[in-house]
C-alpha atoms as a PDB file:
ATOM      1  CA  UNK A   1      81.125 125.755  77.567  1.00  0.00           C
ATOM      2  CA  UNK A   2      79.584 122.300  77.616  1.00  0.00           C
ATOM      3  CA  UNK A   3      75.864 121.887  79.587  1.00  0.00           C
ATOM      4  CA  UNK A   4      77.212 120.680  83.256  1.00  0.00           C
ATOM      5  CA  UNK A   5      76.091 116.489  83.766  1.00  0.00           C
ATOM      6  CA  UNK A   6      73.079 116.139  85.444  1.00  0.00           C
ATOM      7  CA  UNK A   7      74.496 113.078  87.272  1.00  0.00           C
ATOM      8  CA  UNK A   8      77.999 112.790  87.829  1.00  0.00           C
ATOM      9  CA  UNK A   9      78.197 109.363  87.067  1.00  0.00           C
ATOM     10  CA  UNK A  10      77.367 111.340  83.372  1.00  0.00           C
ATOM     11  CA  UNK A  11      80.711 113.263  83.906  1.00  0.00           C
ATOM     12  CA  UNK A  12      83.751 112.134  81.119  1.00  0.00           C
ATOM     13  CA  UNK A  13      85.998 112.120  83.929  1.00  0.00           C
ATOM     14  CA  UNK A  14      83.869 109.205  86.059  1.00  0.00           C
ATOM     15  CA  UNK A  15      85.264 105.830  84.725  1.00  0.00           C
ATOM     16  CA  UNK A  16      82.345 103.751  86.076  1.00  0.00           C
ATOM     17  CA  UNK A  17      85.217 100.929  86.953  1.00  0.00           C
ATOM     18  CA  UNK A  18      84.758  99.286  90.131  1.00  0.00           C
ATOM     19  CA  UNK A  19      86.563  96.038  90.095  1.00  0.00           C
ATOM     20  CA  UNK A  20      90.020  95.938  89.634  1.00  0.00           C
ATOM     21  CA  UNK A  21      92.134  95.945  86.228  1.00  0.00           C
ATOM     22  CA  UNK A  22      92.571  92.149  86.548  1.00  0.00           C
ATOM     23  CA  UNK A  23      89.740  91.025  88.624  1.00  0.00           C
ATOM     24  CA  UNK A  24      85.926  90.251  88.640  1.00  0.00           C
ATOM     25  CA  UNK A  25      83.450  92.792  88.942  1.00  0.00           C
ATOM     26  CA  UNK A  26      82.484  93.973  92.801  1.00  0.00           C
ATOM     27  CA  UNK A  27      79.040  94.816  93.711  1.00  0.00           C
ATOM     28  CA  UNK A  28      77.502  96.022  96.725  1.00  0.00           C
ATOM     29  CA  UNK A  29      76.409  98.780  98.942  1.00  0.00           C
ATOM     30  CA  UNK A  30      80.359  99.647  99.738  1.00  0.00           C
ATOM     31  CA  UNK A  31      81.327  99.425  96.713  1.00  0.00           C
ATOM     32  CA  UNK A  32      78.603 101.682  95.155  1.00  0.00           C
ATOM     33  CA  UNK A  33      79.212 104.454  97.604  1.00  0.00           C
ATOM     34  CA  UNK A  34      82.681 104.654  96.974  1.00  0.00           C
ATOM     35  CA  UNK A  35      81.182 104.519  93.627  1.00  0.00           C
ATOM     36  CA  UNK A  36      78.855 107.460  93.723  1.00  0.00           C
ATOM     37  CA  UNK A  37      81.700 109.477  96.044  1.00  0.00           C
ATOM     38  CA  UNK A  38      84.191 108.916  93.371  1.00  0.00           C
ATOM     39  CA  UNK A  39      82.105 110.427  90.768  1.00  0.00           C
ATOM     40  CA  UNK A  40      80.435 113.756  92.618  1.00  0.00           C
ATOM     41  CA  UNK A  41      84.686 114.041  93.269  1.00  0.00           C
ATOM     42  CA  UNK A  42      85.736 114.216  89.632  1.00  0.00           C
ATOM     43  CA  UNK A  43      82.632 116.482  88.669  1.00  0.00           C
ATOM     44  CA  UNK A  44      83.347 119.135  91.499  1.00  0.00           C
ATOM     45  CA  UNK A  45      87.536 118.715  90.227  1.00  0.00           C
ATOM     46  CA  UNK A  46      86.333 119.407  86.799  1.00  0.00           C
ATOM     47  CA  UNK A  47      84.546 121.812  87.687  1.00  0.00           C
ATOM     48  CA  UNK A  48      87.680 122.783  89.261  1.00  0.00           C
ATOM     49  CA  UNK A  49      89.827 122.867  86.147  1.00  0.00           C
ATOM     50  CA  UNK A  50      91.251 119.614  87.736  1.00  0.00           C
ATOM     51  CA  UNK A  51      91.274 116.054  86.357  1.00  0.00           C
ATOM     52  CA  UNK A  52      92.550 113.087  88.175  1.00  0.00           C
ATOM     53  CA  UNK A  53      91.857 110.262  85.243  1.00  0.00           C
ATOM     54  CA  UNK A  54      93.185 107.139  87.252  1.00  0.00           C
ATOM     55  CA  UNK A  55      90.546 107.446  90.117  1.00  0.00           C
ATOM     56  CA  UNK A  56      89.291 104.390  90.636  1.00  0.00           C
ATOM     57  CA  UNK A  57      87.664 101.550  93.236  1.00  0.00           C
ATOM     58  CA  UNK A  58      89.675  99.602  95.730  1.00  0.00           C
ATOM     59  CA  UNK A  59      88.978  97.133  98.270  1.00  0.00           C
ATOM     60  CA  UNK A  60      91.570  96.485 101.192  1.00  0.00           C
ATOM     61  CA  UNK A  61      90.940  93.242 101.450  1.00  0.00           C
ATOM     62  CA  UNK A  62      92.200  90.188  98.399  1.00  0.00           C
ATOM     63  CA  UNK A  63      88.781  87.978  99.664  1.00  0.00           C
ATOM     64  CA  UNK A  64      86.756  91.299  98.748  1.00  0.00           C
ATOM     65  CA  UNK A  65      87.116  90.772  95.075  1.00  0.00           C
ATOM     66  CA  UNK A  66      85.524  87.087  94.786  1.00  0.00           C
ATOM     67  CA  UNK A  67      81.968  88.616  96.526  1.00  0.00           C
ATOM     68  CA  UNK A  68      80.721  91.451  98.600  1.00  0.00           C
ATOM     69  CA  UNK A  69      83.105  93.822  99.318  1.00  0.00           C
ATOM     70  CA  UNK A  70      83.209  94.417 103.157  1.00  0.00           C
ATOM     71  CA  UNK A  71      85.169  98.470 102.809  1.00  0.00           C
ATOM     72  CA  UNK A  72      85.712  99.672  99.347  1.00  0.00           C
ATOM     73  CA  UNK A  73      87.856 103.447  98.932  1.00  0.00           C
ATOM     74  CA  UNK A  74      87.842 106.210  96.271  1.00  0.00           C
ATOM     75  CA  UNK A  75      92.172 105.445  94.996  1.00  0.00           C
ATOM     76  CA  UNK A  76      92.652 109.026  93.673  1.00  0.00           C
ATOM     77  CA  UNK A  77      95.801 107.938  91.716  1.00  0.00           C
ATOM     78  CA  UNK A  78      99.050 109.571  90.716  1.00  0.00           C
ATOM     79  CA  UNK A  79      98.884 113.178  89.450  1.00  0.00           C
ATOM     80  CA  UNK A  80     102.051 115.805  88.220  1.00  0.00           C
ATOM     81  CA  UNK A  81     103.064 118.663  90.586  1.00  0.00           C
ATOM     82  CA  UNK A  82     101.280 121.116  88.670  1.00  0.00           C
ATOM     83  CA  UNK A  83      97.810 119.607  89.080  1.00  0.00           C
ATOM     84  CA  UNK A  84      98.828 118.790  92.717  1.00  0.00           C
ATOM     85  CA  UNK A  85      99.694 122.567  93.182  1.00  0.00           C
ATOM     86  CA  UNK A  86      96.300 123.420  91.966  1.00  0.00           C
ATOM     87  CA  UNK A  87      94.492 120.618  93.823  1.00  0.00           C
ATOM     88  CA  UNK A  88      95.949 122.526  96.923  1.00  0.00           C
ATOM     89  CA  UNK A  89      95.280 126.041  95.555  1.00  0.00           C
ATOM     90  CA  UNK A  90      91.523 124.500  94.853  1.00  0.00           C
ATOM     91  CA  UNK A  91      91.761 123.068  98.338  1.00  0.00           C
ATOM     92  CA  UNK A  92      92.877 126.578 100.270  1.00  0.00           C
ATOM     93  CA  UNK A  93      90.402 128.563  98.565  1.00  0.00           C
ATOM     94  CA  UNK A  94      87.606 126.930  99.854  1.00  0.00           C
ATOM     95  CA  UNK A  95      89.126 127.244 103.612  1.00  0.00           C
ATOM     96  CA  UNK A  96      89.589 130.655 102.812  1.00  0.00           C
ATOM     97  CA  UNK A  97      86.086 131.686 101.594  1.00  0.00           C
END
């Protein structure tokens, strides 16, 4: 088994992408805690046996992308039924214990 990151910004599942495919970089205090949340989320699914590789930074707003963004959310992306099944299996366990 591999040494878990120490960071999980060190994780190969945490793209470090926050601007979009097409656009300028974003920077700012939003956009770094949606960021940080979006990496801790694909170390604990890895952990998990789970990988969601299209996670990624948005910002609701078009204006957001040519400064500071204002909101900035954790897009978890598409995934197949199976890994949605065991998302939810992941998801119930937890409630359960």
């Amino acid at each position: 088994m591999p040494p878990t990151p120490h960071h999980p910004a060190d994780h190969p599942t945490a793209t470090g992408r926050t601007h979009a495919p097409d656009g300028p970089p974003r920077s700012g205090p939003k956009i770094q805690e949606a960021a940080d949340a979006r990496d801790v989320l694909a170390h604990a699914l890895t952990r998990a046996g789970i990988q969601l590789p299209a996670m990624d930074i948005r910002t609701p707003w078009a204006d957001d992308a040519e400064g500071e963004a204002r909101y900035a959310l954790v897009h978890l992306g598409v995934c197949s039924a199976p890994v949605a099944l065991m998302l939810a299996d992941v998801i119930l366990k937890g409630i359960t214990t």
